[in-house]
C-alpha atoms as a PDB file:
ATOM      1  CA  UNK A   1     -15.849 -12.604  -9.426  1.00  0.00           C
ATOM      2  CA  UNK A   2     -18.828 -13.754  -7.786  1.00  0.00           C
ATOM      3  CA  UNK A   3     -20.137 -12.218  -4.420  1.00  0.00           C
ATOM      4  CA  UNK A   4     -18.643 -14.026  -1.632  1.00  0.00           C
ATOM      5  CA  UNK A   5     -20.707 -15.782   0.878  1.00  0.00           C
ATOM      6  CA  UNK A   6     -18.171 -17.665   2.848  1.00  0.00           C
ATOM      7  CA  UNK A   7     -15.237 -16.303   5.040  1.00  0.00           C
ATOM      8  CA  UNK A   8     -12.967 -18.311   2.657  1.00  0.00           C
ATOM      9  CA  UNK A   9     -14.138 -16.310  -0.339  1.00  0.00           C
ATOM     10  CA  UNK A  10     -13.918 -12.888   1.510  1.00  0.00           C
ATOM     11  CA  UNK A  11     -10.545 -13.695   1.880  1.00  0.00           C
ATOM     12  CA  UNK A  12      -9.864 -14.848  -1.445  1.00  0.00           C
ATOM     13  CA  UNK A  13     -12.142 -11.916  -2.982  1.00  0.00           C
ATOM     14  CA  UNK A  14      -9.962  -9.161  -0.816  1.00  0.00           C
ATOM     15  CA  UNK A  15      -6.237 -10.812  -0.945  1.00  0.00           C
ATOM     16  CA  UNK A  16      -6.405 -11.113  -4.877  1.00  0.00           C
ATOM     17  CA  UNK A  17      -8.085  -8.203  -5.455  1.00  0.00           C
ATOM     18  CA  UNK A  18      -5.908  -6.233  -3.192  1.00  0.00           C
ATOM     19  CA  UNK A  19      -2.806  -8.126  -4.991  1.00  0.00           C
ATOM     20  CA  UNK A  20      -3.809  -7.084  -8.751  1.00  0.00           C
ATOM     21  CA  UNK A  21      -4.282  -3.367  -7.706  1.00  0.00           C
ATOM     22  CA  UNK A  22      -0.975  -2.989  -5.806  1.00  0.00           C
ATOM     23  CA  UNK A  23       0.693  -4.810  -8.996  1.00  0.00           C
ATOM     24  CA  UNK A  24      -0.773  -2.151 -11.068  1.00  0.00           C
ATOM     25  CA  UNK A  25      -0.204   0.712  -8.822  1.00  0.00           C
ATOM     26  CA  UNK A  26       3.704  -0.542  -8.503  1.00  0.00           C
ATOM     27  CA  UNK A  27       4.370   0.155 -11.952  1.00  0.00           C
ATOM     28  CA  UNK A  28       3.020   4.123 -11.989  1.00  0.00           C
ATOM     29  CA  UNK A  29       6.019   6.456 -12.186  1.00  0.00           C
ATOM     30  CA  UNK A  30       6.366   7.791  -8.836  1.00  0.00           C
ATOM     31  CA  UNK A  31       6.478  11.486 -10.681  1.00  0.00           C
ATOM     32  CA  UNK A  32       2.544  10.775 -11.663  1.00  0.00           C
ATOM     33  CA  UNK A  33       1.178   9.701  -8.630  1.00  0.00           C
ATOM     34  CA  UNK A  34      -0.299  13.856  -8.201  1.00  0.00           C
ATOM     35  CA  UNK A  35      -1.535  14.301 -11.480  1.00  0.00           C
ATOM     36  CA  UNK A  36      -5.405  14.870 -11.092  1.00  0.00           C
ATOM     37  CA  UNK A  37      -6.159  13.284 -14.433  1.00  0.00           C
ATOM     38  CA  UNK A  38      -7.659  10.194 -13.699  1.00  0.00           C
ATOM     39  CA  UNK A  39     -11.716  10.038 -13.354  1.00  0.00           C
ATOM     40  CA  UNK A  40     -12.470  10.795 -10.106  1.00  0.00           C
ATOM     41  CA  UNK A  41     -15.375   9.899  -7.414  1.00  0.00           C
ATOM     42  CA  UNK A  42     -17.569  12.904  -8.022  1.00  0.00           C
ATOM     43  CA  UNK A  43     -18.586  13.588 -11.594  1.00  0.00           C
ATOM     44  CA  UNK A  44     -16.597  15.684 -13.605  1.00  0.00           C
ATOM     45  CA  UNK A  45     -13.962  15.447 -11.047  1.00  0.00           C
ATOM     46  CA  UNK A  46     -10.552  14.552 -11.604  1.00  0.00           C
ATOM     47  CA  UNK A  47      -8.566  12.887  -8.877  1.00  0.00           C
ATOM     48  CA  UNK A  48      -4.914  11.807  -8.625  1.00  0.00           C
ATOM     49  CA  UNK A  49      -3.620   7.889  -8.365  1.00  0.00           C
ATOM     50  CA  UNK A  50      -2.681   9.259  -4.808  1.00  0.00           C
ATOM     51  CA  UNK A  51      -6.619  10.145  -4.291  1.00  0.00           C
ATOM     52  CA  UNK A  52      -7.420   6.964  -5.252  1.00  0.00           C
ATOM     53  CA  UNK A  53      -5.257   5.540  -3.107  1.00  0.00           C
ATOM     54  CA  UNK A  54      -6.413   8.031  -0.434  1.00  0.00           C
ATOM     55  CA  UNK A  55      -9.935   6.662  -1.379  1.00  0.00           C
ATOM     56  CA  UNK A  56      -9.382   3.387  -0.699  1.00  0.00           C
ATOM     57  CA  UNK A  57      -7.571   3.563   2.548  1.00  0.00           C
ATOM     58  CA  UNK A  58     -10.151   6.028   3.803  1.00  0.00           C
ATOM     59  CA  UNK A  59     -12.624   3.535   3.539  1.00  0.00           C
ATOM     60  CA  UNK A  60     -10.725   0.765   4.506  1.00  0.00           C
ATOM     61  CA  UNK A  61      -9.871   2.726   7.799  1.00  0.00           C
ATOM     62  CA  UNK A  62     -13.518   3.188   8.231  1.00  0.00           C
ATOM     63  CA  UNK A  63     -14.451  -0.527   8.239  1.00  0.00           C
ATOM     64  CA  UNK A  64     -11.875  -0.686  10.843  1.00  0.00           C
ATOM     65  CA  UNK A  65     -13.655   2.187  12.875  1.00  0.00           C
ATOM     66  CA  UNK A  66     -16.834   0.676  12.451  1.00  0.00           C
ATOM     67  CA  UNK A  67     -15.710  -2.314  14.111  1.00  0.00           C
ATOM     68  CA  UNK A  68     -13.718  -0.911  16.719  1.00  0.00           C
ATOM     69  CA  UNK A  69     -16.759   1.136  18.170  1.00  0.00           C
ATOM     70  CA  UNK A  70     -19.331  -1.613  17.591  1.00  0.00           C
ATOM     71  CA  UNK A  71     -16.704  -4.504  19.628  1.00  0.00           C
ATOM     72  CA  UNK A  72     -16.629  -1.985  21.999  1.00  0.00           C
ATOM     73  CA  UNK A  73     -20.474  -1.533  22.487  1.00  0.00           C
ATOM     74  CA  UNK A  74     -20.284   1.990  21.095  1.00  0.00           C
ATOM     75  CA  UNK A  75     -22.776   3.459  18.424  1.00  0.00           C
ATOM     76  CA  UNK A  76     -21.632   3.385  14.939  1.00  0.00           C
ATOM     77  CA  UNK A  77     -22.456   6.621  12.145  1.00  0.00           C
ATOM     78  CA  UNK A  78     -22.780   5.118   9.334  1.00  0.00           C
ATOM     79  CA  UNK A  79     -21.138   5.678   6.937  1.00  0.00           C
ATOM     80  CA  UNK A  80     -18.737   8.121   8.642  1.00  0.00           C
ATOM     81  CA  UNK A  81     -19.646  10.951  11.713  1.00  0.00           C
ATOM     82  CA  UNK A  82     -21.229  14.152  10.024  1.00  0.00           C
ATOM     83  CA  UNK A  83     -21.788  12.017   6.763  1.00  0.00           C
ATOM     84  CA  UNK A  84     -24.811  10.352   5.465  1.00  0.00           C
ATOM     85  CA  UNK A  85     -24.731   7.717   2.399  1.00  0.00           C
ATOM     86  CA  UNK A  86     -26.157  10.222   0.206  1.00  0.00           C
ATOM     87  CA  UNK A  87     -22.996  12.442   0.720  1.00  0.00           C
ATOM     88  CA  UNK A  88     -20.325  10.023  -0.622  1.00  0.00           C
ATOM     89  CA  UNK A  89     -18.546  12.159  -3.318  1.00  0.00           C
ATOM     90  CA  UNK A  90     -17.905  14.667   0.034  1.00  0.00           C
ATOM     91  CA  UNK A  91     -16.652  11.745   1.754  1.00  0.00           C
ATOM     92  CA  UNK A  92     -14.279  11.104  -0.406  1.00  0.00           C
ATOM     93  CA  UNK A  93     -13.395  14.437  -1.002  1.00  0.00           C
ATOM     94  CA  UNK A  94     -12.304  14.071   2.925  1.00  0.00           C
ATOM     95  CA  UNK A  95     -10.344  11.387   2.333  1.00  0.00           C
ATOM     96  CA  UNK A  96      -8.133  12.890  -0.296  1.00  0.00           C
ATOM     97  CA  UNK A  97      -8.266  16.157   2.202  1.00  0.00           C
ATOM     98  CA  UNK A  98      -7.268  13.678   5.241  1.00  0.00           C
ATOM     99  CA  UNK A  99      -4.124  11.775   3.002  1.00  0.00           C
ATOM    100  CA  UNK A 100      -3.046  14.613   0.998  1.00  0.00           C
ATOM    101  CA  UNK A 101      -0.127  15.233   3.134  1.00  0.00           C
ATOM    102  CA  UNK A 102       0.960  11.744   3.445  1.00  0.00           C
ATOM    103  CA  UNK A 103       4.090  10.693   0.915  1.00  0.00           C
ATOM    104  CA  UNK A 104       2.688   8.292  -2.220  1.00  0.00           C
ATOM    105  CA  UNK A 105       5.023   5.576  -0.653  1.00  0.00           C
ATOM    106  CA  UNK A 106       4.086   5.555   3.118  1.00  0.00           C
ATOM    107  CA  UNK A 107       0.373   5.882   2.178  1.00  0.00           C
ATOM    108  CA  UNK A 108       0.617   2.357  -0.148  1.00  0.00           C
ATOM    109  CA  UNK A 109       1.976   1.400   3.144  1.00  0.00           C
ATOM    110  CA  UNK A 110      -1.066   2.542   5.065  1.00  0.00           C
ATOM    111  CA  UNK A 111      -3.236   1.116   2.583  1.00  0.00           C
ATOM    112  CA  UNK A 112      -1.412  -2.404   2.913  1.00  0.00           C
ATOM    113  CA  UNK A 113      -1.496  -2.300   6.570  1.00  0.00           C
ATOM    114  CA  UNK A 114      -5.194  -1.246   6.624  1.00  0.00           C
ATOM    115  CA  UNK A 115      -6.445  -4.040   4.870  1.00  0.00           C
ATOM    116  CA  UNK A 116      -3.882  -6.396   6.585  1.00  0.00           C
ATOM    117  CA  UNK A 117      -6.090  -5.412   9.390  1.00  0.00           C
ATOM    118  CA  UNK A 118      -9.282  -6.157   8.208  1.00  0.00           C
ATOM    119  CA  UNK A 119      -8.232  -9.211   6.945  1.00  0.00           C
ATOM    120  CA  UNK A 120      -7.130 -10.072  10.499  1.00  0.00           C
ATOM    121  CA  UNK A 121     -10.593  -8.760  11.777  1.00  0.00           C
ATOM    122  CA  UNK A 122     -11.998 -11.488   9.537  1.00  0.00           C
ATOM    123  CA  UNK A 123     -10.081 -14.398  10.444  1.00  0.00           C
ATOM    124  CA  UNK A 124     -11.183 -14.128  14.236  1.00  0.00           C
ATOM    125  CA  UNK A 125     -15.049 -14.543  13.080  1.00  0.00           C
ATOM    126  CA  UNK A 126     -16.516 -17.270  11.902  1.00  0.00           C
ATOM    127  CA  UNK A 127     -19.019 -17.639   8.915  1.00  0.00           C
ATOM    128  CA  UNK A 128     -22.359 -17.237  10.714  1.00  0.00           C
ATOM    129  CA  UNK A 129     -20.986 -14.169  12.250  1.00  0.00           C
ATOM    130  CA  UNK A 130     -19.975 -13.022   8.638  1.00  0.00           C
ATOM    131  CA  UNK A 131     -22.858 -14.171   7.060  1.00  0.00           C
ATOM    132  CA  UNK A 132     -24.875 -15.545   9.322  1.00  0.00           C
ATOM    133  CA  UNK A 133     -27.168 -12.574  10.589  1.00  0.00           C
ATOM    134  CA  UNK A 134     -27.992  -8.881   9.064  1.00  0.00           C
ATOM    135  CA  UNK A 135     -24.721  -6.608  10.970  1.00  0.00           C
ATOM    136  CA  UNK A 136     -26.380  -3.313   9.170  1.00  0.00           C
ATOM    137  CA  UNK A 137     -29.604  -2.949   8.452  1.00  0.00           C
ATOM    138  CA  UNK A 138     -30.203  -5.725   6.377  1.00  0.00           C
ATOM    139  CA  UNK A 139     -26.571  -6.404   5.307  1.00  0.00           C
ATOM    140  CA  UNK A 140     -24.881  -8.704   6.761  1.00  0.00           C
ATOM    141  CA  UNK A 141     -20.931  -8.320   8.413  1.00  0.00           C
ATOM    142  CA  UNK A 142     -19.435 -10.051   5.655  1.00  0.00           C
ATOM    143  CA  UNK A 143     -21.310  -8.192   2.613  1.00  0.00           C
ATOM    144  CA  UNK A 144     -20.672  -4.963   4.572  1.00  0.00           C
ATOM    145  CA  UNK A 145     -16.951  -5.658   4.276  1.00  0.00           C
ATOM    146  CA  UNK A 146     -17.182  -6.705   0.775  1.00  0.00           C
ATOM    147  CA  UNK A 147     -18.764  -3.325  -0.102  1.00  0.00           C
ATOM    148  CA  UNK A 148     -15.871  -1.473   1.171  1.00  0.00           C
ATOM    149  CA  UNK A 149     -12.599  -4.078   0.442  1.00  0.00           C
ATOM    150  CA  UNK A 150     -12.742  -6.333  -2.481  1.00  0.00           C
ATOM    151  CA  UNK A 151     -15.213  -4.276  -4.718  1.00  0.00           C
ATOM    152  CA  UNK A 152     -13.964  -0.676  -4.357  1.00  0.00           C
ATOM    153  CA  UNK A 153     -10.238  -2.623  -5.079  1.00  0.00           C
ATOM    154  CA  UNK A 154     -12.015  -3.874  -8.638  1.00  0.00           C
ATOM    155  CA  UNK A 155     -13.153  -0.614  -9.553  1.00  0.00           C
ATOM    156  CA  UNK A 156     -10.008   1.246  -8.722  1.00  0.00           C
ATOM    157  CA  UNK A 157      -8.528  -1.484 -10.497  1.00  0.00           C
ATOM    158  CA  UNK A 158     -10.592  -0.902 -13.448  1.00  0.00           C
ATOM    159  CA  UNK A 159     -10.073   3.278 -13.591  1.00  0.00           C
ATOM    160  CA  UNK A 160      -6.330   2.879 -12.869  1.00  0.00           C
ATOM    161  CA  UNK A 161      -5.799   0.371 -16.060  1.00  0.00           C
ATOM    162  CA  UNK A 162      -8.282   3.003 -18.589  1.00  0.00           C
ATOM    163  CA  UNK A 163      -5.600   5.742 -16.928  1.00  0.00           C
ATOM    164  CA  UNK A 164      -2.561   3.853 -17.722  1.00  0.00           C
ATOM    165  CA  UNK A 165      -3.420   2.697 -20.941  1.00  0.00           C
ATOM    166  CA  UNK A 166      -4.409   6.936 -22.109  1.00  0.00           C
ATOM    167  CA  UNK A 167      -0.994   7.685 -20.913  1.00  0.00           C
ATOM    168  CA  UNK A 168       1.030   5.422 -22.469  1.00  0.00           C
ATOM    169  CA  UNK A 169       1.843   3.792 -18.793  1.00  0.00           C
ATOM    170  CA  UNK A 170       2.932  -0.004 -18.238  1.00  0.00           C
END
């Protein structure tokens, strides 16, 4: 999929990206959602589906944070407070840390509701405040949400499927 430049196709790039994950993630046996088998974030970690579900709400959380503090003329750390972009594998070990307690079911939820969010966050902007103007350094609002929506969705996509298809799954 090519890299969206409108707010149309940041829609269309999240919704059916978002929509092919959570059709592969609905057909994992609830029973292997904890299994730390699948290729994880840092290398030669392995993570669970849950972690990479964690993953992925984490960061979708964080876009929401980011945009929170910034509406509300508050400085944002990016990526995350205590966290700089060269520490990303200890990022997401946080965000397996922060969801490990939360059940496989109500954290799909979370993840759903999350990006329902962003997409909502979206909608009330209009393309030159998306793409108009840099938002971080020189990145602009839109592109910023791509990085953390749409693309991490592909990529978890992409490990999930290699995962299913070495364990026989789907």
């Amino acid at each position: 999929m090519a890299v969206p430049t409108s707010k149309a196709e940041l829609v269309e790039a999240i919704e059916s990206s978002f929509a092919r994950l959570m059709q592969d993630l609905s057909i994992v046996p609830s029973d292997r959602t904890a299994e730390k088998t699948l290729e994880g974030h840092v290398r030669d970690m392995r993570i669970s589906v849950h972690d990479l579900v964690a993953y992925l709400t984490g960061w979708n959380e964080l876009v929401l944070k980011w945009h929170a503090r910034r509406d509300a003329g508050l400085p944002v750390d990016f990526p995350e407070t205590g966290y700089r972009w060269n520490q990303l594998g200890a990022l997401a070990q946080k965000f397996y840390a922060d969801y490990e307690d939360v059940p496989f079911d109500e954290l799909l939820r979370r993840f759903a509701d999350a990006k329902a969010r962003i997409i909502e966050l979206i909608e009330r902007r209009d393309d030159a405040a998306l793409y108009g103007d840099p938002w971080y350094e020189g990145y602009t609002m839109g592109r910023m949400i791509q990085f953390n929506t749409s693309s991490p969705y592909a990529n978890a996509r992409g490990r999930l499927r290699k995962w299913k298809k070495e364990n026989g799954i789907g």
